[in-house]
Protein backbone atom coordinates (compact mmCIF):
# COMPACT_ATOMS: atom_id res chain seq x y z
CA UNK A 1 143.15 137.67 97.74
CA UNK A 2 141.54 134.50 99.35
CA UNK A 3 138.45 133.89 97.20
CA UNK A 4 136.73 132.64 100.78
CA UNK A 5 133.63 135.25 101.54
CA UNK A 6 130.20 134.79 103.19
CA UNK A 7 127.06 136.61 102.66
CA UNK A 8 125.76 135.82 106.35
CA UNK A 9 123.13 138.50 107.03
CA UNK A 10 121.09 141.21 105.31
CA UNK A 11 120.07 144.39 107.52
CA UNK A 12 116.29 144.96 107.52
CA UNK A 13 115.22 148.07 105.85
CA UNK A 14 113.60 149.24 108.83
CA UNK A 15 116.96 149.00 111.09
CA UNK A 16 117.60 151.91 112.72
CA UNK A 17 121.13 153.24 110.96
CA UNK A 18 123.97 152.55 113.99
CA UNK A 19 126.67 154.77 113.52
CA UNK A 20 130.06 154.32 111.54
CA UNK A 21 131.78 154.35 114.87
CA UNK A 22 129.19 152.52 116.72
CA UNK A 23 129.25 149.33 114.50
CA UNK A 24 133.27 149.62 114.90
CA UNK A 25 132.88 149.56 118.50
CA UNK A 26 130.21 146.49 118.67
CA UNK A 27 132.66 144.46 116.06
CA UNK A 28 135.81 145.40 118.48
CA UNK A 29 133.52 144.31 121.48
CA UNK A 30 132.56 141.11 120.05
CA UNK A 31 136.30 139.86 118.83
CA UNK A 32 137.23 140.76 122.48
CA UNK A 33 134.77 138.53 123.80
CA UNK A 34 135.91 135.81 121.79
CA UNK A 35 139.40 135.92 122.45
CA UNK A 36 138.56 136.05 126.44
CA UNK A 37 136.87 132.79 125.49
CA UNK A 38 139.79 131.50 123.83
CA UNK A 39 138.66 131.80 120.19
CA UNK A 40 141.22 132.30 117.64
CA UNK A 41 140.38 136.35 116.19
CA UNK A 42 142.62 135.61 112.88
CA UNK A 43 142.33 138.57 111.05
CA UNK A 44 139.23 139.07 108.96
CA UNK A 45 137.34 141.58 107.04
CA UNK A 46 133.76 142.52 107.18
CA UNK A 47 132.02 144.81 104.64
CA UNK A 48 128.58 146.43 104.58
CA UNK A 49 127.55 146.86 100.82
CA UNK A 50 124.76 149.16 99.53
CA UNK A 51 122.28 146.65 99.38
CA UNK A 52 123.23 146.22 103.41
CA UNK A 53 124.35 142.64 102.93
CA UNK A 54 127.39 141.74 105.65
CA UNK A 55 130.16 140.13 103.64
CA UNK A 56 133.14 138.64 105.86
CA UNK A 57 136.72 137.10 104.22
CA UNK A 58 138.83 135.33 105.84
CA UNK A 59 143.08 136.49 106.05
CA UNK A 60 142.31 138.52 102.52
CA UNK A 61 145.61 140.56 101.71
CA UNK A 62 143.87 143.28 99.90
CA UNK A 63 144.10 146.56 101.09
CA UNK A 64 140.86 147.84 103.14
CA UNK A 65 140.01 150.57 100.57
CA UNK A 66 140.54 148.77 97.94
CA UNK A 67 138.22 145.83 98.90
CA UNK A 68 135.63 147.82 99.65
CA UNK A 69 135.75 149.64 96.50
CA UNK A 70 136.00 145.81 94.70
CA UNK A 71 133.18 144.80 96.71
CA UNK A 72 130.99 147.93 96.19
CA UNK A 73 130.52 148.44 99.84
CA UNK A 74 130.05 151.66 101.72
CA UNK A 75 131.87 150.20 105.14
CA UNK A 76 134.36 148.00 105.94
CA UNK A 77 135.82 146.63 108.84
CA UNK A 78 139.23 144.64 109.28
CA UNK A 79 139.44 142.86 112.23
CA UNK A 80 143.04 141.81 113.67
CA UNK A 81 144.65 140.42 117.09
CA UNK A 82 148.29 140.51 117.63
CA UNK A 83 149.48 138.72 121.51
CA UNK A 84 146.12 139.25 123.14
CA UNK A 85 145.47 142.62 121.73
CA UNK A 86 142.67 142.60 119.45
CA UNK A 87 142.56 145.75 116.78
CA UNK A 88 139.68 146.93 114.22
CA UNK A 89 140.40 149.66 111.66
CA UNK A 90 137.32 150.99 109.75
CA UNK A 91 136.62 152.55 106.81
CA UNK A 92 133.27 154.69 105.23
CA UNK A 93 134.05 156.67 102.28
CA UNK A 94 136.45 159.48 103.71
CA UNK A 95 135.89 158.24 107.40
CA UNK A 96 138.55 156.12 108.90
CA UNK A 97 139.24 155.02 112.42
CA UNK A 98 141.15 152.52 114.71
CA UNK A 99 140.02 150.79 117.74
CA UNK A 100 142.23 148.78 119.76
CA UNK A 101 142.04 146.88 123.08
CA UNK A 102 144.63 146.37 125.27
CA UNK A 103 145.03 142.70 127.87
CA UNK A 104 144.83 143.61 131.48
CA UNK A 105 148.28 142.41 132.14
CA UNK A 106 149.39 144.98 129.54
CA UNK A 107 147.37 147.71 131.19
CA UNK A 108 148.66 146.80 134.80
CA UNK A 109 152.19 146.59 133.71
CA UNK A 110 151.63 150.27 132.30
CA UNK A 111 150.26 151.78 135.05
CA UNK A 112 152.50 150.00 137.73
CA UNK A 113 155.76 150.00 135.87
CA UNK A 114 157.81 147.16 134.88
């Protein structure tokens, strides 16, 4: 595991609580805009701890579970982009889900055929 983290933002207490999917869907939404800008979406992980503190590594090769569990946070996010398509899988206790976008050319070339 790359020892490279960031403690960039606390929550406010007085947030109103966005839902496990929600915040998946906002983090998939920004690492789309960025790669439409050009911006390299490397793979990194974000977690939400207790204390609501957002901790992000850089390329760490730790399993999702297992960093969140290290890290004593109650979400976490890994955030990935393979040829254009950009990919978040979540976790929150026993809650899991994947998001994944898809480039336009891909999309056209599925729904016009080769």
């Amino acid at each position: 595991m790359r020892a490279d983290f960031a403690r960039i933002s606390t929550f406010p207490s007085d947030t109103v609580c966005v839902s496990f999917a929600d915040q998946a869907y906002e983090i998939l939404d920004a690492a789309e805009n960025a790669a439409s800008r050009g911006l390299n979406c490397a793979e990194w992980t974000i977690l939400v701890t207790q204390d609501r503190a957002i901790r992000m590594f850089a390329d760490s090769d730790w399993p999702l579970d297992s960093l969140a569990a290290e890290h004593g946070a109650h979400a976490a996010y890994r955030v990935s982009e393979h040829r254009g398509n950009v990919r978040v899988e979540a976790r929150s206790g026993s809650r899991t889900c994947a998001l994944e976008s898809t480039t336009p050319r891909r999309v056209a070339r599925l729904l016009l055929g080769p």
